[in-house]
C-alpha atoms as a PDB file:
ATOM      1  CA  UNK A   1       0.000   0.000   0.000  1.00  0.00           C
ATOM      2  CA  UNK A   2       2.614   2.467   0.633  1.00  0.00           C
ATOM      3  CA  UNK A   3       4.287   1.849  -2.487  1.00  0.00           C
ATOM      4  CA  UNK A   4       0.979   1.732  -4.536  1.00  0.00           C
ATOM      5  CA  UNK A   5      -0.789   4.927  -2.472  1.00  0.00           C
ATOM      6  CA  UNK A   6       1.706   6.891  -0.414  1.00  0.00           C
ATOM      7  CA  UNK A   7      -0.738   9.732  -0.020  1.00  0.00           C
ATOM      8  CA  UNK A   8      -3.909   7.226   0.573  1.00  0.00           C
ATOM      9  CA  UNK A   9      -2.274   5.537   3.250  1.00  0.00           C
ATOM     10  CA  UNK A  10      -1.481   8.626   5.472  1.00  0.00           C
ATOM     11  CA  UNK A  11      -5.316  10.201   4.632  1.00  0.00           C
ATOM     12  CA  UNK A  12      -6.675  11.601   7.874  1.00  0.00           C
ATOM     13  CA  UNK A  13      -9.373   9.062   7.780  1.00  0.00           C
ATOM     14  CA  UNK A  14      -7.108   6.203   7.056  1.00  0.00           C
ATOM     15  CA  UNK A  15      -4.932   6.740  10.100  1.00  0.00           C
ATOM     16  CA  UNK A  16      -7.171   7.960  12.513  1.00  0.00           C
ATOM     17  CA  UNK A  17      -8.071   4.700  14.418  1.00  0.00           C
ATOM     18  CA  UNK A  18      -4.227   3.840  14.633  1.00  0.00           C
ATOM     19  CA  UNK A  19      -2.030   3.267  17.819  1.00  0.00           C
ATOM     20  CA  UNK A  20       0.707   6.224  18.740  1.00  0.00           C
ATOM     21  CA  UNK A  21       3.661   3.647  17.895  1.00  0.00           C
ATOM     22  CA  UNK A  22       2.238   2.630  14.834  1.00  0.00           C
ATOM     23  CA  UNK A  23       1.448   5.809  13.468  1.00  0.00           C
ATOM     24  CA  UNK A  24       4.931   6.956  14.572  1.00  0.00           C
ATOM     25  CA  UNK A  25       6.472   4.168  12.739  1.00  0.00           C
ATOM     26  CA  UNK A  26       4.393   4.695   9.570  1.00  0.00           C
ATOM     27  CA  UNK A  27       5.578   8.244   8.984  1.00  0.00           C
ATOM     28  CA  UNK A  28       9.040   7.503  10.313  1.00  0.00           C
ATOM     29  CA  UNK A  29       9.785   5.851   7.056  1.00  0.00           C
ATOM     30  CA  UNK A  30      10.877   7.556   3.787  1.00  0.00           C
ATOM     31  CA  UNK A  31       7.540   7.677   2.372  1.00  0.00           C
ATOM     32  CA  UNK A  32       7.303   8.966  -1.325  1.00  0.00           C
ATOM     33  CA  UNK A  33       4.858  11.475  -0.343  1.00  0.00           C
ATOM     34  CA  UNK A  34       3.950  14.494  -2.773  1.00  0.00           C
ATOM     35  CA  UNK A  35       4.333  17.173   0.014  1.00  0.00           C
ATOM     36  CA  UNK A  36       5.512  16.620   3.833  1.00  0.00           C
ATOM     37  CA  UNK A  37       1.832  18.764   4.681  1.00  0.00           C
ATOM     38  CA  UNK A  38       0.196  15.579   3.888  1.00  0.00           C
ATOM     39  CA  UNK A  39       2.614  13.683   7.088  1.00  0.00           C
ATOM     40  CA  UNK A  40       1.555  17.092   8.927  1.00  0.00           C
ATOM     41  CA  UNK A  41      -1.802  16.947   8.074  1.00  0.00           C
ATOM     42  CA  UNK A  42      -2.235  13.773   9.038  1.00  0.00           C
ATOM     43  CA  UNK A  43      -0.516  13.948  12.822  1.00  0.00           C
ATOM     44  CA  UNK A  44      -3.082  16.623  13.169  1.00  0.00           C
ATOM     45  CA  UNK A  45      -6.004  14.756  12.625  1.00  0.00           C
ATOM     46  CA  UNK A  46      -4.802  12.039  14.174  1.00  0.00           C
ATOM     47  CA  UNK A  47      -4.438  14.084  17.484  1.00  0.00           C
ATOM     48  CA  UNK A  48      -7.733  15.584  17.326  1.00  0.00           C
ATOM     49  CA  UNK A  49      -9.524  12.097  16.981  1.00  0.00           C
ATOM     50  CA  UNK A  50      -7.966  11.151  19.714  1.00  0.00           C
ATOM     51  CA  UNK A  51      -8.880  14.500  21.625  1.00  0.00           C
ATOM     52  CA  UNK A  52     -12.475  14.141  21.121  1.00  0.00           C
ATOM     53  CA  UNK A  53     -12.841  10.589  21.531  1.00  0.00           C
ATOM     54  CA  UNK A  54     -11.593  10.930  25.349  1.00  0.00           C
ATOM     55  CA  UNK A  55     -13.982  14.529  24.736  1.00  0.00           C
ATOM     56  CA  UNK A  56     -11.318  16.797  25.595  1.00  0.00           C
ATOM     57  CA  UNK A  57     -11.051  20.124  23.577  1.00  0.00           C
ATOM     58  CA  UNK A  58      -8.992  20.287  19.888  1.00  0.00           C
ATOM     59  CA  UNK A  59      -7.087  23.604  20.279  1.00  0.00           C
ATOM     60  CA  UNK A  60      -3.721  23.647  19.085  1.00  0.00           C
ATOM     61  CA  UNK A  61      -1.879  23.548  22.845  1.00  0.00           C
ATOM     62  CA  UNK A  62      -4.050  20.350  23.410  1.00  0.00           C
ATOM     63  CA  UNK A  63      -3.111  18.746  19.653  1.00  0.00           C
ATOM     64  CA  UNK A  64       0.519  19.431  20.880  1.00  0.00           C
ATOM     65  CA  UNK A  65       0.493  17.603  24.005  1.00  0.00           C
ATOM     66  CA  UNK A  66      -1.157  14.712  22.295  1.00  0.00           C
ATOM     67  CA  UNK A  67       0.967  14.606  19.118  1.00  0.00           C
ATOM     68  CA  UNK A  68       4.329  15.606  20.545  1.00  0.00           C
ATOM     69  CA  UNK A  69       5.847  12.457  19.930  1.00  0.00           C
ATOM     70  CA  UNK A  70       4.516  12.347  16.143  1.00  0.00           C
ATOM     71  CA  UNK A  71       5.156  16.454  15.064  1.00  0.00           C
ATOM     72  CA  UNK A  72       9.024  15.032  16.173  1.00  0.00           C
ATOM     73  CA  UNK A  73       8.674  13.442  12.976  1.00  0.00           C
ATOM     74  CA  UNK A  74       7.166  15.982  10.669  1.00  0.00           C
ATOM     75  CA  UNK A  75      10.328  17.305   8.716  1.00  0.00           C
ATOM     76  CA  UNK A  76       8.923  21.032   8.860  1.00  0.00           C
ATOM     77  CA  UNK A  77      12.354  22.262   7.304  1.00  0.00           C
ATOM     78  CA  UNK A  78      11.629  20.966   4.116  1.00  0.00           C
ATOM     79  CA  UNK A  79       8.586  22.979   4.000  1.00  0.00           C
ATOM     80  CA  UNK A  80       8.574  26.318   2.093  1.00  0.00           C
ATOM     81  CA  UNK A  81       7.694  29.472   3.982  1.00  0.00           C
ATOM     82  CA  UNK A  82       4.511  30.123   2.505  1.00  0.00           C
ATOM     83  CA  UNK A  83       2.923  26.354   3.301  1.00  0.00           C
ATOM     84  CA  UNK A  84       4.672  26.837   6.974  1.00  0.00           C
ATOM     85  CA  UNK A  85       2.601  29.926   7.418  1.00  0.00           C
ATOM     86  CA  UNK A  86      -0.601  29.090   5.886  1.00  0.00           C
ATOM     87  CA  UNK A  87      -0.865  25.630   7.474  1.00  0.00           C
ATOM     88  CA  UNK A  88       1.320  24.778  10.422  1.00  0.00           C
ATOM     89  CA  UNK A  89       1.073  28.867  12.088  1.00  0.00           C
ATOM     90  CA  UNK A  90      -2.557  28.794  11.667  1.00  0.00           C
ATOM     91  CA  UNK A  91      -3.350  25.457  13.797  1.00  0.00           C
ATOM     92  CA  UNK A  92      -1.417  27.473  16.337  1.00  0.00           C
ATOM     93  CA  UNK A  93       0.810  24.292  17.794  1.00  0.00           C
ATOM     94  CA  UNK A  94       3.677  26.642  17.762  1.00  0.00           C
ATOM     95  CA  UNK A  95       3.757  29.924  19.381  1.00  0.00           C
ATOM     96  CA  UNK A  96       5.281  32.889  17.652  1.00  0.00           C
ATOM     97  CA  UNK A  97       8.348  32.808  19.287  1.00  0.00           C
ATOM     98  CA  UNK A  98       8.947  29.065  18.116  1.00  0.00           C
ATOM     99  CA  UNK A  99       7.353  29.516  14.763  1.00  0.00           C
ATOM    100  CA  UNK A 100       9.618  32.472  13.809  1.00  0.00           C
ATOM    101  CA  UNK A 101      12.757  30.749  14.508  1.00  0.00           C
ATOM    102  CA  UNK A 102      11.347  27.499  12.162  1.00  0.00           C
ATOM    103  CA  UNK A 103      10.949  30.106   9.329  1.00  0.00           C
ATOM    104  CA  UNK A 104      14.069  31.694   9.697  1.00  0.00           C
ATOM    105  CA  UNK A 105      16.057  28.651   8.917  1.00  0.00           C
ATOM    106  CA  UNK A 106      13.629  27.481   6.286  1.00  0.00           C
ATOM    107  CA  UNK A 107      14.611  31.069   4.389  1.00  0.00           C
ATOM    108  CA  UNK A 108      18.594  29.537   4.977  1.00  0.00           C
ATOM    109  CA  UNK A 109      19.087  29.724   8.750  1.00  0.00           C
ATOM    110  CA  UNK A 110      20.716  27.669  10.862  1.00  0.00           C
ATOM    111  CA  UNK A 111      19.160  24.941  12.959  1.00  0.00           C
ATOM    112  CA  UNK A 112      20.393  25.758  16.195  1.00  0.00           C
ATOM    113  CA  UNK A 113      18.496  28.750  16.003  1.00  0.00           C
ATOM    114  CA  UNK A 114      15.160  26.268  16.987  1.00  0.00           C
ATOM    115  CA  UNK A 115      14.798  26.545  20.809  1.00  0.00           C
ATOM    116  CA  UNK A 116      15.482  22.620  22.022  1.00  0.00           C
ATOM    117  CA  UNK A 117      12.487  22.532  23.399  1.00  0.00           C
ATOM    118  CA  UNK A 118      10.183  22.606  20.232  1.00  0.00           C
ATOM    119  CA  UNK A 119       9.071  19.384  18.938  1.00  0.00           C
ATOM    120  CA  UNK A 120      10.946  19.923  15.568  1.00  0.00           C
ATOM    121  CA  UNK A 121      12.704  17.255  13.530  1.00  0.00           C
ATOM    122  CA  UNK A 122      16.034  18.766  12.184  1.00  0.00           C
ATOM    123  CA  UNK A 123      16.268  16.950   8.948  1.00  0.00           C
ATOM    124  CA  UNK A 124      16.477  18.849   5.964  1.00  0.00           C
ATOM    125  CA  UNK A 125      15.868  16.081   3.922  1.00  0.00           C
ATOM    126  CA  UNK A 126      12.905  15.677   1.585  1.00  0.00           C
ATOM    127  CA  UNK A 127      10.469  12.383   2.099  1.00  0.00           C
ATOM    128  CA  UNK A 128       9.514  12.219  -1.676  1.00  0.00           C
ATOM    129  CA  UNK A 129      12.468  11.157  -4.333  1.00  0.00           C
ATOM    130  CA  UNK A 130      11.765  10.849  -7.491  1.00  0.00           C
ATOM    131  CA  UNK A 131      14.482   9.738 -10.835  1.00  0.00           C
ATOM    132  CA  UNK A 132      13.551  12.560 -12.359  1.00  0.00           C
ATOM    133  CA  UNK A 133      15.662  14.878  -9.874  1.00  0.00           C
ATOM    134  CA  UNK A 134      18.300  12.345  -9.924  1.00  0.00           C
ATOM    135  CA  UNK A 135      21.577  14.689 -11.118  1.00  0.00           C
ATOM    136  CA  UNK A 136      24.389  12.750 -12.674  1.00  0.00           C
ATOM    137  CA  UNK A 137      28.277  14.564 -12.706  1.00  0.00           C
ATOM    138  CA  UNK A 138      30.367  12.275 -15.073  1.00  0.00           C
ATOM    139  CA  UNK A 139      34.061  13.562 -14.658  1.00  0.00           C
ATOM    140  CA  UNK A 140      36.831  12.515 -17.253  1.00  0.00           C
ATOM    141  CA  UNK A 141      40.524  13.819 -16.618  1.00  0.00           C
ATOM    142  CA  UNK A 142      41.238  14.153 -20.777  1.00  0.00           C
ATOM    143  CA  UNK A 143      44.487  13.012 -20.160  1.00  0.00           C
ATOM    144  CA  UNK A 144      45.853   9.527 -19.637  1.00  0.00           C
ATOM    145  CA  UNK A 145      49.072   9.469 -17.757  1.00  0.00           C
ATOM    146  CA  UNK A 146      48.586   6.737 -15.577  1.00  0.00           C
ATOM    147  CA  UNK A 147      50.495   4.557 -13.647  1.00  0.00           C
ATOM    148  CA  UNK A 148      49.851   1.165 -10.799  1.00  0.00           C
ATOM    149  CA  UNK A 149      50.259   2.748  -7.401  1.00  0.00           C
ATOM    150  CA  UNK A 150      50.415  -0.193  -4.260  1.00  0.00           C
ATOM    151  CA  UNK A 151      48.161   0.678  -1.352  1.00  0.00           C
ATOM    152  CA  UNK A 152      49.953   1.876   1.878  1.00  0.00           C
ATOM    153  CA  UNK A 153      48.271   1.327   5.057  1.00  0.00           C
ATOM    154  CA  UNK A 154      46.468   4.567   6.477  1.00  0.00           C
ATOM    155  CA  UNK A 155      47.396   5.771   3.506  1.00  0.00           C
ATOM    156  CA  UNK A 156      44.697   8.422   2.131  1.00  0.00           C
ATOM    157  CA  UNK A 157      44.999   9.909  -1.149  1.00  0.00           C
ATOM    158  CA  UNK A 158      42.898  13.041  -1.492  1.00  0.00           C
ATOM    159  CA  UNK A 159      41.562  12.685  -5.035  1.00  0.00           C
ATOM    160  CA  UNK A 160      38.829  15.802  -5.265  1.00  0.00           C
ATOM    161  CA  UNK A 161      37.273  18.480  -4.519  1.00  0.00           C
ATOM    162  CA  UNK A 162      33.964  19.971  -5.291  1.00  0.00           C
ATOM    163  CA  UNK A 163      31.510  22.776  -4.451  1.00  0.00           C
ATOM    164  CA  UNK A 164      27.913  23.757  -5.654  1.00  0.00           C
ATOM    165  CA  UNK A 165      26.093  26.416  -6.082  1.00  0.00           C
ATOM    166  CA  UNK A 166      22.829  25.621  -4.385  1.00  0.00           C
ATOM    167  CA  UNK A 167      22.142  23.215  -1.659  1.00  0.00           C
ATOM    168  CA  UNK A 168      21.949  19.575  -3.002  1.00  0.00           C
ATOM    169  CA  UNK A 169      22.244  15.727  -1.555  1.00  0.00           C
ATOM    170  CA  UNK A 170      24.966  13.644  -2.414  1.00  0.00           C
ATOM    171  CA  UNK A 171      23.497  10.254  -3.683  1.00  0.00           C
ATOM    172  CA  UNK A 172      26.729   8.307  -4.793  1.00  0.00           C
ATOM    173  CA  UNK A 173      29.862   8.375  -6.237  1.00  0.00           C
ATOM    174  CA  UNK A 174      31.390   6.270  -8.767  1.00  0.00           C
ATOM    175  CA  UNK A 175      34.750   5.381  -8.426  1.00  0.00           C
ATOM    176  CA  UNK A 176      37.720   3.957 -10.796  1.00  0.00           C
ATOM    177  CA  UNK A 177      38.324   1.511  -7.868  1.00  0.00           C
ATOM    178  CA  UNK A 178      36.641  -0.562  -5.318  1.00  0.00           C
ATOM    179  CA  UNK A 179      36.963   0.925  -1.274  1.00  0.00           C
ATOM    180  CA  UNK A 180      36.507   3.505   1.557  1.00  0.00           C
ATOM    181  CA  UNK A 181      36.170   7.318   1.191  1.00  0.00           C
ATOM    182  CA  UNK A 182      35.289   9.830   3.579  1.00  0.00           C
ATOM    183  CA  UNK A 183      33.749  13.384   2.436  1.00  0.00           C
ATOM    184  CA  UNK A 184      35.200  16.309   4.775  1.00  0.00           C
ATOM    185  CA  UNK A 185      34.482  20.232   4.948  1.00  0.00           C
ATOM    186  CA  UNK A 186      36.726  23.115   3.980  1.00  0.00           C
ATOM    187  CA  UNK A 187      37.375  23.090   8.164  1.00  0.00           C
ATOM    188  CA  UNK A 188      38.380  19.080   7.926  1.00  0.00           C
ATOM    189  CA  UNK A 189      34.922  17.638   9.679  1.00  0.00           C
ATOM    190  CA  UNK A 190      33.900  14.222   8.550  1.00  0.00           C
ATOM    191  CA  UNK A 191      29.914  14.551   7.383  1.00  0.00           C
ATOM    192  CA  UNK A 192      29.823  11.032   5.213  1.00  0.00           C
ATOM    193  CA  UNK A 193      32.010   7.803   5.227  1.00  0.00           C
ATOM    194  CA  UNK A 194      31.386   5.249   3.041  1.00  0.00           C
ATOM    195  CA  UNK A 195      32.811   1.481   1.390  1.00  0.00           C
ATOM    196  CA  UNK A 196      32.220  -0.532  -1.430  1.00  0.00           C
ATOM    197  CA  UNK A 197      33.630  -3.721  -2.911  1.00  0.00           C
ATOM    198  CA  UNK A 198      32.476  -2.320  -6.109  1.00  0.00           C
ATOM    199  CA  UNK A 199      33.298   0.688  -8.135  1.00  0.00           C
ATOM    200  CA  UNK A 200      29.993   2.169  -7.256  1.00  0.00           C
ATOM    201  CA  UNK A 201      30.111   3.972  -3.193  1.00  0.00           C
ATOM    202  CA  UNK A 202      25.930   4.632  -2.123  1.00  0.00           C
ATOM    203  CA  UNK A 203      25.571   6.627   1.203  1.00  0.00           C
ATOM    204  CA  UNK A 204      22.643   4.693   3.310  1.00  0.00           C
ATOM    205  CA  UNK A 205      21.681   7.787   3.414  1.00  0.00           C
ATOM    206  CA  UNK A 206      21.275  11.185   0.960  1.00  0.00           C
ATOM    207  CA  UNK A 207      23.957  13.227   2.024  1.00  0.00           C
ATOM    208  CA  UNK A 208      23.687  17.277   2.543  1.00  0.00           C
ATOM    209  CA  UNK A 209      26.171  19.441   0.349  1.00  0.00           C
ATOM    210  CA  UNK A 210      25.662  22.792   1.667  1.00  0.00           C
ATOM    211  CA  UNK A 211      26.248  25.383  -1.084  1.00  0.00           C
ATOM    212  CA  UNK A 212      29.685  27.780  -2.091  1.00  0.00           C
ATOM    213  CA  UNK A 213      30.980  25.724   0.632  1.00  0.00           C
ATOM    214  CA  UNK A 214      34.385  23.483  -0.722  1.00  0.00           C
ATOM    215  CA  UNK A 215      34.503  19.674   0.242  1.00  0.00           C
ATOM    216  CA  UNK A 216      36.903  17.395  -0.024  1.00  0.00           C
ATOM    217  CA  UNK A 217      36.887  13.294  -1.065  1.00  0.00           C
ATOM    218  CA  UNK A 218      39.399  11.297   0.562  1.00  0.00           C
ATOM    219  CA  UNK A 219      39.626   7.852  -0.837  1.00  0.00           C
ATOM    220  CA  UNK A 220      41.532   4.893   0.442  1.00  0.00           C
ATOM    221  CA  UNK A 221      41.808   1.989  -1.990  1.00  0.00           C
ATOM    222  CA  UNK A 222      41.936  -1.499  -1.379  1.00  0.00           C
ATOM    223  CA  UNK A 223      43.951  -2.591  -4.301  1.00  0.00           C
ATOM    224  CA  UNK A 224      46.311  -0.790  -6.380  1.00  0.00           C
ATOM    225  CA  UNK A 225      44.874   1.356  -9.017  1.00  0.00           C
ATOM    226  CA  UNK A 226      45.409   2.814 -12.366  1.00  0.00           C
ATOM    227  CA  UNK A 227      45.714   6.618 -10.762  1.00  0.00           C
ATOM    228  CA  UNK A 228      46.259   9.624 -13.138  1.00  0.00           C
ATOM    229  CA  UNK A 229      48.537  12.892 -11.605  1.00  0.00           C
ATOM    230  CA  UNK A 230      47.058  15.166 -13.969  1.00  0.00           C
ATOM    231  CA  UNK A 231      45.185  17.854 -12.144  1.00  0.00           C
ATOM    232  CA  UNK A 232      41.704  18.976 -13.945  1.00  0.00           C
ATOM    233  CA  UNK A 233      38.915  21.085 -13.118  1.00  0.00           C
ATOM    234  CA  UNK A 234      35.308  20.431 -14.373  1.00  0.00           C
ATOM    235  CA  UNK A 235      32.457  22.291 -14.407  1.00  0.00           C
ATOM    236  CA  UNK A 236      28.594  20.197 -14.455  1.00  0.00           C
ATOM    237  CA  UNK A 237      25.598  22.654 -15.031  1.00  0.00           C
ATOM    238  CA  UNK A 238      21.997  20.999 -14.626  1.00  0.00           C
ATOM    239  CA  UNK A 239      19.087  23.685 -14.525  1.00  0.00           C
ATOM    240  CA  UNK A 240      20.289  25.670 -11.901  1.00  0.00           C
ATOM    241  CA  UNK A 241      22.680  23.675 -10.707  1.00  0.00           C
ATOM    242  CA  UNK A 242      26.418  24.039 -10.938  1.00  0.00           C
ATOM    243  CA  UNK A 243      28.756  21.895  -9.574  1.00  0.00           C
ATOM    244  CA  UNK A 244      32.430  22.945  -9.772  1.00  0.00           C
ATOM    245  CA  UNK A 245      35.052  20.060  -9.674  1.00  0.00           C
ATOM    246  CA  UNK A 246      38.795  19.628  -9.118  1.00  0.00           C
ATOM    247  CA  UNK A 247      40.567  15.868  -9.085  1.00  0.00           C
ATOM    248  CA  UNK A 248      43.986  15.869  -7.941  1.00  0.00           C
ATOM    249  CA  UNK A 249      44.045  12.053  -9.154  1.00  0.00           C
ATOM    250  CA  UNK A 250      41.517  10.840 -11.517  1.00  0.00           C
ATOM    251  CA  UNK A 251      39.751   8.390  -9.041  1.00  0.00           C
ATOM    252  CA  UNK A 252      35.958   9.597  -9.491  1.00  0.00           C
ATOM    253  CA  UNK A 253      34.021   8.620 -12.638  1.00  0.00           C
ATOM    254  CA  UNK A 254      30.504  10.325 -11.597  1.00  0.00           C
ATOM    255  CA  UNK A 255      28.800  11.759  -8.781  1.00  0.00           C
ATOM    256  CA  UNK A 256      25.080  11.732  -8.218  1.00  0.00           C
ATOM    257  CA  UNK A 257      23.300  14.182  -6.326  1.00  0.00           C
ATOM    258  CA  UNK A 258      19.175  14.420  -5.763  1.00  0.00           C
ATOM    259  CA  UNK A 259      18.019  18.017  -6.423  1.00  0.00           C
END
């Protein structure tokens, strides 16, 4: 059912009669929704069922305290300002001085801007994913001067580096060699790690490039490889999206990012 009807299976009256944990669970999952409001909408009606079968009152303070546990799951972030305000202000769960720090980092704010104590999932990562948004970098280095290069332990070999121009998720990366890589900021920090047997590395889960902000790919193989010295830049424009490239040795063959 969730494959066949996303959107039927979380309808208000579809979910209404279900437990807190199962509900929880339900939405929990990565479901291909067309719009998180539908997740929201339905946490709301599910509270207010259960409000006025016990016959207690449905105002938005009461909703709250009976949905906590479920709006923890609603990813409001990935909401645009103008379906924030017309649908989650006016049920008046939030008050304005929680509501106005939500919007603030849904125009490009930071997180930690949220006060703790609002029941507000932090993930900026959209439910629905459809192939269609699926962008695909394919690098080439031109130039073939390679040589066989034996694997050293802890031996890293910082291969790229990459920036975009608008905020995007790192699906994969293809490389010219099976192993581990690990994707680090322009201030060093580790935000993905990742293995493969294959010469295809998938993240378990979408990883957040944050954009005009430089990364780098460090890649450890676990055989020797055919590695090329030449440096070369590359530049990957897809609608709006530019991503700007740089291998120091030609390990990458494509990256794939969800718009």
């Amino acid at each position: 059912m969730l494959n066949k009807d996303p959107d039927g299976t979380i309808e208000p009256k579809a979910i209404e009669g279900l437990k807190l944990e199962t509900l929880k669970g339900l939405i929990q999952k990565d479901l291909h929704v067309s719009s998180e409001l539908l997740v929201f909408q339905a946490v709301i009606a599910w509270g207010k069922a259960q409000l006025t079968q016990k016959g207690e009152e449905t105002s938005g303070n009461a909703i709250r305290r009976e949905a906590e546990a479920l709006l923890r799951e609603v990813r409001f972030l990935t909401l645009k300002c103008d379906e924030f305000i017309d649908n989650v202000v006016a049920t008046q769960i939030f008050s304005p001085s929680e509501s106005i720090p939500i919007l603030r980092v849904i125009r490009g704010g930071n997180v930690t801007l949220i006060p703790e104590s609002t029941p507000v999932s932090h993930s900026t990562r959209k439910r629905s994913r459809d192939p269609k948004d699926l962008i695909t970098a394919s690098m080439s280095c031109g130039r073939q001067h390679s040589y066989y290069r034996n694997r050293y332990i802890n031996d890293k070999v910082k291969i790229n580096t990459f920036s975009v121009n608008e905020d995007i998720f790192l699906h994969s990366i293809g490389t010219k060699a099976a192993g581990s890589l690990e994707i680090t900021d322009n201030n060093g920090n580790i935000i993905a790690s990742a293995s493969s047997n294959y010469h295809l590395i998938n993240f378990p889960e979408a990883i957040l490039i944050e954009r005009d902000i430089t990364h780098n790919i460090h890649f450890d193989p676990s055989a020797r490889f055919s590695d090329d010295t030449i440096t070369e830049s590359f530049t990957f424009t897809s609608g709006s999206t530019t991503i700007r490239y740089t291998s120091h040795r030609c390990i990458v063959s494509k990256m794939k990012f969800w718009s």
